[in-house]
Protein backbone atom coordinates (compact mmCIF):
# COMPACT_ATOMS: atom_id res chain seq x y z
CA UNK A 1 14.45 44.73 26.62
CA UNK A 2 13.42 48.14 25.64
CA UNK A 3 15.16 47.55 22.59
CA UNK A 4 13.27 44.49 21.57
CA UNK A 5 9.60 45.81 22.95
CA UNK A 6 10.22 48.73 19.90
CA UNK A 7 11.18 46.20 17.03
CA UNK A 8 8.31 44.25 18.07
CA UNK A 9 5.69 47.15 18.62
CA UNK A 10 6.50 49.62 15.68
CA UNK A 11 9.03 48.65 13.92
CA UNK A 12 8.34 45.35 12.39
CA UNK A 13 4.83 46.76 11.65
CA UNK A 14 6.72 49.91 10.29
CA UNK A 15 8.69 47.89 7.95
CA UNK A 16 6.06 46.03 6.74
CA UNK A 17 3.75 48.88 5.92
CA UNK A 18 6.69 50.38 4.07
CA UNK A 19 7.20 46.96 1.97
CA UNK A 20 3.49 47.55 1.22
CA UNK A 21 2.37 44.61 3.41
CA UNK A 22 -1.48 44.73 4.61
CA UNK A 23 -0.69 45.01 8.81
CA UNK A 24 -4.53 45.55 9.90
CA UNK A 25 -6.07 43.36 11.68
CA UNK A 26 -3.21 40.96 11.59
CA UNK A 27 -1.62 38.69 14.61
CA UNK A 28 1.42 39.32 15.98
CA UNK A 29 2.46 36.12 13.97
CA UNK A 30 1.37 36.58 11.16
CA UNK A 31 3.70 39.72 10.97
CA UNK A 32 6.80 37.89 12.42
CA UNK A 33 6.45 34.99 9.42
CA UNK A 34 6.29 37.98 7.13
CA UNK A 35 9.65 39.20 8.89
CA UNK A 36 10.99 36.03 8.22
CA UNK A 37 10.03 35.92 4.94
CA UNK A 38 12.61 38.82 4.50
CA UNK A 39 15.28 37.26 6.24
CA UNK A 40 15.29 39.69 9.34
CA UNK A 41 14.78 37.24 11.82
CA UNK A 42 13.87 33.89 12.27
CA UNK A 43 10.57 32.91 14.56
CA UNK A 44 12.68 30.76 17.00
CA UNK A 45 15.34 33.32 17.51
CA UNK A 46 12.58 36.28 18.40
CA UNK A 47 10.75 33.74 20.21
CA UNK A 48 13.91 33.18 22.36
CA UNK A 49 14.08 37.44 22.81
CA UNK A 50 10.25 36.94 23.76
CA UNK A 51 10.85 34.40 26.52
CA UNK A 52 14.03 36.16 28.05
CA UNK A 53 12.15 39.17 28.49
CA UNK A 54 9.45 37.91 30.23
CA UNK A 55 11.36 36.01 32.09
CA UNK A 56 13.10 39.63 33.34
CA UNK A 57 9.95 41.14 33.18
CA UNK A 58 7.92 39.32 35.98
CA UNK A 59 9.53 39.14 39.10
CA UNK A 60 8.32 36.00 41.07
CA UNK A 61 9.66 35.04 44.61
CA UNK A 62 11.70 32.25 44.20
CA UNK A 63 12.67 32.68 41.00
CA UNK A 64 15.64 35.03 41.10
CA UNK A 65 17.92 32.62 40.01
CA UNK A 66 16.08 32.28 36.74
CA UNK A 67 16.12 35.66 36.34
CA UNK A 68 19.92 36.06 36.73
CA UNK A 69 20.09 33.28 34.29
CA UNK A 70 18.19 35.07 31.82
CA UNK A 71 19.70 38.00 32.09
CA UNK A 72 23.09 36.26 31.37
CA UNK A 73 21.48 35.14 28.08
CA UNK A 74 20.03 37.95 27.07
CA UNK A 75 23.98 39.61 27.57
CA UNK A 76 24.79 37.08 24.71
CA UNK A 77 22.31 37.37 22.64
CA UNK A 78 22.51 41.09 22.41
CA UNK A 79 24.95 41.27 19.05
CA UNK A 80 21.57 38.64 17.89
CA UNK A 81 19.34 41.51 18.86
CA UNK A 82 21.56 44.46 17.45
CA UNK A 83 22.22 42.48 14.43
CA UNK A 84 17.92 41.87 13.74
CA UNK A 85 18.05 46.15 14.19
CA UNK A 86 21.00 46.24 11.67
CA UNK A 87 19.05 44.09 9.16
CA UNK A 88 15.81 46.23 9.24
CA UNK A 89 18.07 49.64 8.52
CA UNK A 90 19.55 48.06 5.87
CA UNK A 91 16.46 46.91 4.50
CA UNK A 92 15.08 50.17 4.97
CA UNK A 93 17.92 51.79 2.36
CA UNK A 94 17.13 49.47 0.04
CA UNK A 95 13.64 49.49 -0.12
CA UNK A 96 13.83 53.57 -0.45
């Protein structure tokens, strides 16, 4: 989770900055279709990251059984998650 709150938060915007893309003042959104754009990641895929950690992220009574589920997922889709950090460093060397 912590993982995928830093991508989000600075690195993407990082990234983007150093690709000489305008960030201010722009949605979320706006910066993941720019991500895209670059073959990174695909919306749906960080969408899915999005909803399994907020699903771990808010603990509601009654609900720990969707929160085991989504913990299982997110187990998966960790090499998904490692591989979106893997395709920014790369990016990263080329663009220097």
């Amino acid at each position: 989770m912590r993982l995928q709150d830093l991508i989000e938060s600075k690195i993407f915007r990082a990234f983007l900055e150093l690709n000489k893309f305008d960030i201010e003042e722009k949605s979320f959104l706006i910066l993941l279709k720019e991500i895209e754009k670059e073959g990174i990641v695909d919306i749906d895929t960080w969408d899915q990251f999005r909803k399994i950690r907020n699903t771990i992220a808010h603990e509601y009574p009654g609900e720990e059984e969707e929160a085991l589920e989504a913990i299982g997922l997110l187990v998966k889709k960790s090499a998904d998650l490692i591989k979106v950090a893997k395709n920014l460093m790369d990016r990263y060397y080329e663009v220097r």
